[in-house]
Protein backbone atom coordinates (compact mmCIF):
# COMPACT_ATOMS: atom_id res chain seq x y z
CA UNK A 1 97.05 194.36 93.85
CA UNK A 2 95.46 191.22 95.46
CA UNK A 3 92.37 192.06 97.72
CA UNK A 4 90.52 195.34 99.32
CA UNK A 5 91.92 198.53 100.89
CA UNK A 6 91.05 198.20 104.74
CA UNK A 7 90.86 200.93 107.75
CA UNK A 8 94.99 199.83 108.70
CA UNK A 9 96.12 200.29 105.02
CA UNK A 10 97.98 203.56 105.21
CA UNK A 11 100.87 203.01 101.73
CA UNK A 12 99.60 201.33 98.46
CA UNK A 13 101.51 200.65 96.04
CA UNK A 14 100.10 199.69 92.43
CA UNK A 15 102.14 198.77 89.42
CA UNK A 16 104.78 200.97 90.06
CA UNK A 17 107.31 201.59 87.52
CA UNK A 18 110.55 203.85 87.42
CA UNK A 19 113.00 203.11 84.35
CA UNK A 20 115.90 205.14 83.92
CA UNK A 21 117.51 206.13 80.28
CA UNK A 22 121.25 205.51 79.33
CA UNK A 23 122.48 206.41 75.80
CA UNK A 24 121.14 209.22 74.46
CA UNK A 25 120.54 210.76 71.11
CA UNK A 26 123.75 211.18 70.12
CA UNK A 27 125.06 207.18 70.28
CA UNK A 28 121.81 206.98 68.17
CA UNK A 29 120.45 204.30 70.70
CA UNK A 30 118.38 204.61 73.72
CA UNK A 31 117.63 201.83 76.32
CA UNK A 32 115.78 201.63 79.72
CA UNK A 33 117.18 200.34 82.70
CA UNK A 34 114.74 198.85 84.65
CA UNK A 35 115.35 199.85 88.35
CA UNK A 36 111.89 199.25 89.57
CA UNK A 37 109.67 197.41 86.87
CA UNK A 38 105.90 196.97 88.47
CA UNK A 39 105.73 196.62 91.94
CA UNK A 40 102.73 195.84 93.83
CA UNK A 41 102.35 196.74 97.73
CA UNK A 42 100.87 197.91 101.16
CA UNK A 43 101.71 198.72 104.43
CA UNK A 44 99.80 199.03 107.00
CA UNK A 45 99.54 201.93 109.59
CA UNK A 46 102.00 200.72 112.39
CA UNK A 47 103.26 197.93 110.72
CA UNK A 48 107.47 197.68 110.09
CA UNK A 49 108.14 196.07 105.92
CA UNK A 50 111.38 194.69 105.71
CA UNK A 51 112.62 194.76 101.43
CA UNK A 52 115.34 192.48 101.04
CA UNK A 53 116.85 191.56 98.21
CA UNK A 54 121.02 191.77 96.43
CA UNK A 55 122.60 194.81 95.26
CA UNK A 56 121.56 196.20 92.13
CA UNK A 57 118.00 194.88 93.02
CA UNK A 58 115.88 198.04 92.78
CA UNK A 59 115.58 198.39 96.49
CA UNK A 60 116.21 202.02 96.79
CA UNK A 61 115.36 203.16 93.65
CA UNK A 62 111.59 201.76 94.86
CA UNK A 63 111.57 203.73 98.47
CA UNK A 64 113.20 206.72 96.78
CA UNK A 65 109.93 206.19 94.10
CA UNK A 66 107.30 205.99 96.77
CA UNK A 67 108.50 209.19 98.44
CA UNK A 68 108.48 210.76 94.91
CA UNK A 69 112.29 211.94 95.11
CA UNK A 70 112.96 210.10 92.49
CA UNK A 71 110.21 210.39 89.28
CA UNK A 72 108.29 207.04 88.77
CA UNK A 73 107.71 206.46 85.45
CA UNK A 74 104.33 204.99 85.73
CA UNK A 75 102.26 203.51 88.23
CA UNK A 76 100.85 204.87 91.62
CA UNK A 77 101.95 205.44 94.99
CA UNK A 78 98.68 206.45 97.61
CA UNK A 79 99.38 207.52 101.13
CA UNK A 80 96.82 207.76 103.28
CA UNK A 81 94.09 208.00 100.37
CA UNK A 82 96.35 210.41 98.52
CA UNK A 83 97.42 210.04 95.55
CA UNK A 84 101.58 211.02 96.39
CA UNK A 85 102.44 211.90 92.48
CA UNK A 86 100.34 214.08 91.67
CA UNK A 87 100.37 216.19 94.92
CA UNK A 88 101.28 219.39 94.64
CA UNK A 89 101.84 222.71 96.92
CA UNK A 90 100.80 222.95 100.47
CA UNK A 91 99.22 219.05 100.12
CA UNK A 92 102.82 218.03 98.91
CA UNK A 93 104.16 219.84 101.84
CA UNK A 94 102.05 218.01 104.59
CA UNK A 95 102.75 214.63 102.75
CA UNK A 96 106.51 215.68 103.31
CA UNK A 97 106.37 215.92 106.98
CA UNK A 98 104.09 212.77 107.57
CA UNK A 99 106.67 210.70 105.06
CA UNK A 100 110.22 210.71 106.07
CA UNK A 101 113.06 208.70 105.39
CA UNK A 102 116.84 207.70 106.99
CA UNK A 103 119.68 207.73 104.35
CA UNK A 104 122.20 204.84 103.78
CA UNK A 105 125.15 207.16 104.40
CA UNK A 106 125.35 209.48 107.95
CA UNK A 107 128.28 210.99 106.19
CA UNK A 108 126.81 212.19 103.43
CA UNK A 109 123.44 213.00 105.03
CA UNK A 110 124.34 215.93 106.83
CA UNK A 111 125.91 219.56 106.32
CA UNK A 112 129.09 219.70 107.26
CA UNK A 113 128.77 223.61 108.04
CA UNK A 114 125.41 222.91 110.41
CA UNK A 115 125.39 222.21 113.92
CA UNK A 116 123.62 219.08 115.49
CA UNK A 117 120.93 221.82 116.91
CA UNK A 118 120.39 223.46 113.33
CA UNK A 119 120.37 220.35 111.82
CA UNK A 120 117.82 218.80 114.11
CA UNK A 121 115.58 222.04 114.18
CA UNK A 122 115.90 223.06 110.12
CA UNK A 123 112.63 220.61 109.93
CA UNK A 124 110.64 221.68 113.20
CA UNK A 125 111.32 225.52 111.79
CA UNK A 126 110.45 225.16 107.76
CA UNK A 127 106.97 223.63 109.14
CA UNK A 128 106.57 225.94 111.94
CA UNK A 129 105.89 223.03 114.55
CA UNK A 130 107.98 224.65 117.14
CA UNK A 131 108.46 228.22 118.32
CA UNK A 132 112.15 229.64 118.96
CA UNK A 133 111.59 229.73 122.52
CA UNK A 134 110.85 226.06 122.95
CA UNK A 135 113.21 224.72 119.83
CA UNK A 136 116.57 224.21 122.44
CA UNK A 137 114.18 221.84 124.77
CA UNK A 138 112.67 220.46 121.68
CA UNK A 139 116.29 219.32 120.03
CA UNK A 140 117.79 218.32 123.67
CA UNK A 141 114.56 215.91 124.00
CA UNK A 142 115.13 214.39 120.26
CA UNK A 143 118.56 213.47 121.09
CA UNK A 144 117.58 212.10 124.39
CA UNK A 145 115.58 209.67 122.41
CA UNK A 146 118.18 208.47 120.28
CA UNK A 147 121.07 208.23 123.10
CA UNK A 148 123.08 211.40 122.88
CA UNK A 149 123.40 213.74 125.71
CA UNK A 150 122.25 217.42 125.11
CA UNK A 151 126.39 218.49 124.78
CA UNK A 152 126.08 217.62 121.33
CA UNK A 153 123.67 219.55 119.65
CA UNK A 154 126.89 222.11 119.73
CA UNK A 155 128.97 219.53 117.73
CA UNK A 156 129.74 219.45 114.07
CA UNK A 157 128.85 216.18 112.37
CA UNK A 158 132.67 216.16 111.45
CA UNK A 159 133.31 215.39 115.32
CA UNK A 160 130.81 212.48 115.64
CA UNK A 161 131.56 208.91 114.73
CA UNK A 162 129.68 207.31 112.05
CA UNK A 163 127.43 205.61 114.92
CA UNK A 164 126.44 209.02 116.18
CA UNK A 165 126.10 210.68 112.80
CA UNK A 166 123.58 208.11 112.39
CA UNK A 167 121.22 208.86 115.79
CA UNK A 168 121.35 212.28 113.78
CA UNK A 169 119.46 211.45 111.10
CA UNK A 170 117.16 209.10 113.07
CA UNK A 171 116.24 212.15 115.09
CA UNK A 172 116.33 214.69 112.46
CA UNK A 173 113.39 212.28 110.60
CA UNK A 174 111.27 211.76 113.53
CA UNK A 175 111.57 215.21 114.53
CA UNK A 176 108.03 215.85 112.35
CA UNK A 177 106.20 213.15 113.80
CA UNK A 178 105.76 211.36 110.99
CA UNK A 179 103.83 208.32 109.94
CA UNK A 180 105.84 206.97 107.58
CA UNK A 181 109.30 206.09 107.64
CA UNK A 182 112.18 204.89 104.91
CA UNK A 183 115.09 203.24 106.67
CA UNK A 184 117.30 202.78 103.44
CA UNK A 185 120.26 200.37 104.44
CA UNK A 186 120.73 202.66 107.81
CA UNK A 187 123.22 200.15 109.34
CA UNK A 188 125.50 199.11 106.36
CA UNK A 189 127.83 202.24 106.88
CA UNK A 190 128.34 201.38 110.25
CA UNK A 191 130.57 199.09 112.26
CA UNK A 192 129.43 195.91 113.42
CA UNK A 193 130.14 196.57 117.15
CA UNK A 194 127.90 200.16 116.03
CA UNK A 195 124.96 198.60 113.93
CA UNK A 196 122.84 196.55 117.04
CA UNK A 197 122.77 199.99 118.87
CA UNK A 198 121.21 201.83 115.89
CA UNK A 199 118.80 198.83 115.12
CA UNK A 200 117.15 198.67 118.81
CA UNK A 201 116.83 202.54 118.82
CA UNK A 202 115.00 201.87 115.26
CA UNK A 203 112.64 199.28 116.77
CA UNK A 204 112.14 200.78 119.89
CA UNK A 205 111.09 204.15 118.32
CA UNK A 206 109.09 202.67 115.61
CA UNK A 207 106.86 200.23 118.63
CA UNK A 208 106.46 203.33 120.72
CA UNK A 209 105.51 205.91 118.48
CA UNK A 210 103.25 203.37 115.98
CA UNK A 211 105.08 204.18 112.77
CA UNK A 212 104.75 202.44 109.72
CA UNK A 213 108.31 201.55 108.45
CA UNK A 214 109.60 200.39 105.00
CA UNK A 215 113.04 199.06 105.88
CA UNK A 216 115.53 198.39 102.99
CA UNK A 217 118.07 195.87 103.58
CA UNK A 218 120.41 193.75 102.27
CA UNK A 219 120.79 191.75 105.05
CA UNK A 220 118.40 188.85 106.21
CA UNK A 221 119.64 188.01 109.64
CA UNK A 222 118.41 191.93 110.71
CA UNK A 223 114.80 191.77 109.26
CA UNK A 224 113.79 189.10 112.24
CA UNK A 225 114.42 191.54 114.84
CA UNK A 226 112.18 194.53 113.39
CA UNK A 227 110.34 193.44 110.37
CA UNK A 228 106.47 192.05 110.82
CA UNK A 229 106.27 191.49 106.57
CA UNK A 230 109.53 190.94 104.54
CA UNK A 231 109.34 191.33 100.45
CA UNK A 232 111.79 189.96 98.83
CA UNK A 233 112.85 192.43 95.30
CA UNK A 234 114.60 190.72 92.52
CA UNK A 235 115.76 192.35 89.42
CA UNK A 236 112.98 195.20 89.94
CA UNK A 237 110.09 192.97 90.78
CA UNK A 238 108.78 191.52 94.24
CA UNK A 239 109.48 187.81 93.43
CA UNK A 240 108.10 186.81 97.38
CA UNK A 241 106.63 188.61 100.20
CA UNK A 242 105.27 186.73 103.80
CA UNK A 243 105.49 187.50 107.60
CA UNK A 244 109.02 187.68 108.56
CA UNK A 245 109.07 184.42 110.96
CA UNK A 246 107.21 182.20 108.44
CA UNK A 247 109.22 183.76 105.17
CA UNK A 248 112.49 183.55 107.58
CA UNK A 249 111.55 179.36 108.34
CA UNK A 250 110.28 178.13 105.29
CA UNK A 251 110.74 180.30 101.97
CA UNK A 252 108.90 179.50 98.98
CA UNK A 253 110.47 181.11 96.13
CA UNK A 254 114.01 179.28 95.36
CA UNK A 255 115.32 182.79 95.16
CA UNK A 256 114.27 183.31 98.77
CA UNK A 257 115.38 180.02 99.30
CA UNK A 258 118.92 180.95 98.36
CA UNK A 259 119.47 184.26 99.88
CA UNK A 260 118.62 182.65 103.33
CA UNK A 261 120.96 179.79 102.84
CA UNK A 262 123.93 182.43 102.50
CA UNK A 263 123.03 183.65 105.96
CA UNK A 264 126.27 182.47 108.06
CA UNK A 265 124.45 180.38 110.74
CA UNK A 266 125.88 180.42 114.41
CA UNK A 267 125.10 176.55 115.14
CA UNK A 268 128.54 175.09 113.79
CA UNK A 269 126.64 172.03 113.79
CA UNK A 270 124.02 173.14 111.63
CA UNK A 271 123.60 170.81 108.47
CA UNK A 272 121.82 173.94 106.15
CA UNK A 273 123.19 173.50 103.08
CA UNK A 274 123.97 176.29 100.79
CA UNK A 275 122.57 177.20 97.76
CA UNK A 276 124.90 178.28 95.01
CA UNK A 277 123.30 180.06 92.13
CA UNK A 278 124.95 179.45 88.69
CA UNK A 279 123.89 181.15 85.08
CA UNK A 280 123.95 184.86 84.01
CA UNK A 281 122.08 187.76 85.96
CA UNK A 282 119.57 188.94 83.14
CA UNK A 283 120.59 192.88 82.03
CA UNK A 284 118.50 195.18 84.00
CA UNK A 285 117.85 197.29 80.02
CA UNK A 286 116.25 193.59 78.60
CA UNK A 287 112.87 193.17 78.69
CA UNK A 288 112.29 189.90 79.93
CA UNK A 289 109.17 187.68 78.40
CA UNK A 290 109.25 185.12 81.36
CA UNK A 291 110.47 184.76 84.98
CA UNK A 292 113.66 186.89 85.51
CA UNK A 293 115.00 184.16 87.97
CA UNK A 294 114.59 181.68 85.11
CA UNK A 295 118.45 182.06 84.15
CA UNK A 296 119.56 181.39 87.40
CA UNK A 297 117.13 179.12 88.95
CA UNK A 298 118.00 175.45 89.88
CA UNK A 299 114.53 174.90 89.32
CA UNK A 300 113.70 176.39 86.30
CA UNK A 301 110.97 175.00 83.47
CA UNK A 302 110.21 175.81 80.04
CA UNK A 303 107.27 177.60 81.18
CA UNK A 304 109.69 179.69 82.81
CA UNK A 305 111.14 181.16 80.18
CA UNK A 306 107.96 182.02 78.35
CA UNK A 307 105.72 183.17 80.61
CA UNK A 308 106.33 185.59 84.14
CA UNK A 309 104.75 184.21 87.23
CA UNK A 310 102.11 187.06 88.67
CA UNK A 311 102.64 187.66 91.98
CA UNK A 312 99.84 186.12 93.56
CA UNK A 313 98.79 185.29 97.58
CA UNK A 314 98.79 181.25 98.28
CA UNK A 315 98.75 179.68 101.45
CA UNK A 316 99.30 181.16 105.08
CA UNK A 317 100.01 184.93 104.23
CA UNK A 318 102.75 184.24 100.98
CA UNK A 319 102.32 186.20 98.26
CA UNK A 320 104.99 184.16 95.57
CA UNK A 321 105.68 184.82 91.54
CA UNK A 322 106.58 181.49 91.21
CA UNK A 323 104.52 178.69 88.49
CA UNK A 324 105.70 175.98 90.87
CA UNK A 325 104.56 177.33 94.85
């Protein structure tokens, strides 16, 4: 990881790896698939990440890794000083309610056989932050925050719209007060007309209660609006990473470079010209000896293909894995 923990550092993230098996001993042949395959990265205590990147990138897998639902298989992940991976118990517990996260799907997020109330208390209750006789005032004040009027904390998430379902799960996570929050893809489940409403309750929450946000997206004409840093994940690896305006303006990586120019632009006089990517996406189970853009890059080298770039910081804030920026 390129330079020195400081005071604002609150997640670091060092070499992380999380491979997943397919086969199996009786086909006689096991691979790996390499979901996320040695990320570096930090975020600092207030500050909103964007992670961008296609489908099939390693995005969730990695925010599912840092919160330790899903087993890394090597690497570490501290929070706050502490090492996440190997907490255990009643230090596990705490790291739980200070690390939250907001799942892709409101649908399939909550239980259908809970009330809104339950479902916004379960958390308060299981860490004992709230005492029966304040827990009503406490849920009608969460959903205040998120738009919904105190009526439906009697609802069933069966008789919300997806929209709703979603404000939810925003307030079900910051019901703990956490620190640290995983948006994972919380608008793509959600109708366009639906998806600005949940974003500016996102930003607006995050600003006035100073959390630190990782938020996963596939989408490059959101990050603007809430991300300070954007990374940029390809094929398991962070290929760029830069403040979101500069990164946004004037990518460095041609991978970066062509993501952007698929954003539809809303000047119909605008003269960007797209980049179209030919070649063959490298299997996620190959280990790669050089860049794993190199098959696909307009720009690639011989060098390239025999040696990966390290991710390393150049000019003005990028950090680029690139032989050539």
């Amino acid at each position: 990881m390129v330079g020195v923990k400081s005071d604002s550092e609150l997640l670091h993230v060092s070499d992380l790896k999380t491979h997943f098996p397919i086969g199996g001993r009786w086909s006689g042949k096991r691979e790996w698939v390499r979901a996320v395959d040695g990320v570096d990265l930090t975020i600092n205590r207030g500050e909103a990440l964007a992670l961008v990147g296609e489908s099939g990138s390693g995005k969730t897998t990695l925010g599912r890794s840092i919160l330790a639902l899903v087993p890394p298989t090597s690497g570490s992940v501290r929070f706050d000083g502490i090492d996440v991976l190997s907490a255990r118990g009643k230090e596990l517990r705490e790291l739980r309610r200070r690390m939250q996260i907001i799942f892709q799907d409101p649908y399939a997020a909550l239980s259908p056989r809970m009330q809104i109330e339950s479902i916004v208390a379960e958390p308060l209750r299981l860490h004992g932050l709230v005492n029966n006789h304040a827990m009503e005032e406490t849920v009608v004040q969460l959903l205040g925050e998120v738009g919904l009027e105190p009526y439906f904390m009697h609802r069933f998430p069966h008789e919300m719209s997806g929209g709703q379902r979603q404000r939810i799960a925003i307030a079900r996570a910051l019901s703990l007060q956490p620190d640290f929050l995983i948006a994972d893809e919380p608008l793509s489940a959600l109708d366009v007309s639906v998806q600005a409403q949940i974003l500016n309750i996102l930003v607006e929450l995050q600003k006035k209660r100073g959390i630190a946000m990782l938020f996963i997206s596939h989408d490059l004409s959101v990050v603007a609006q809430i991300a300070d840093r954007t990374a940029v994940m390809y094929l398991g690896k962070i290929v760029e990473e830069a403040p979101t305006s500069r990164l946004l303006s004037t990518p460095q990586h041609p991978y970066t470079q062509a993501l952007i120019s698929a954003v539809p632009e809303p000047d119909p006089d605008s003269q960007r010209e797209r980049i179209r990517l030919t070649g063959e996406l490298p299997s996620p189970t190959e280990s790669l000896q050089g860049c794993p853009f190199a098959s696909r890059c307009p720009e690639v080298q011989d060098v390239c293909r025999a040696d990966a770039p390290p991710l390393e910081m150049k000019r003005d804030g990028y950090r680029v894995a690139c032989h050539f920026r």
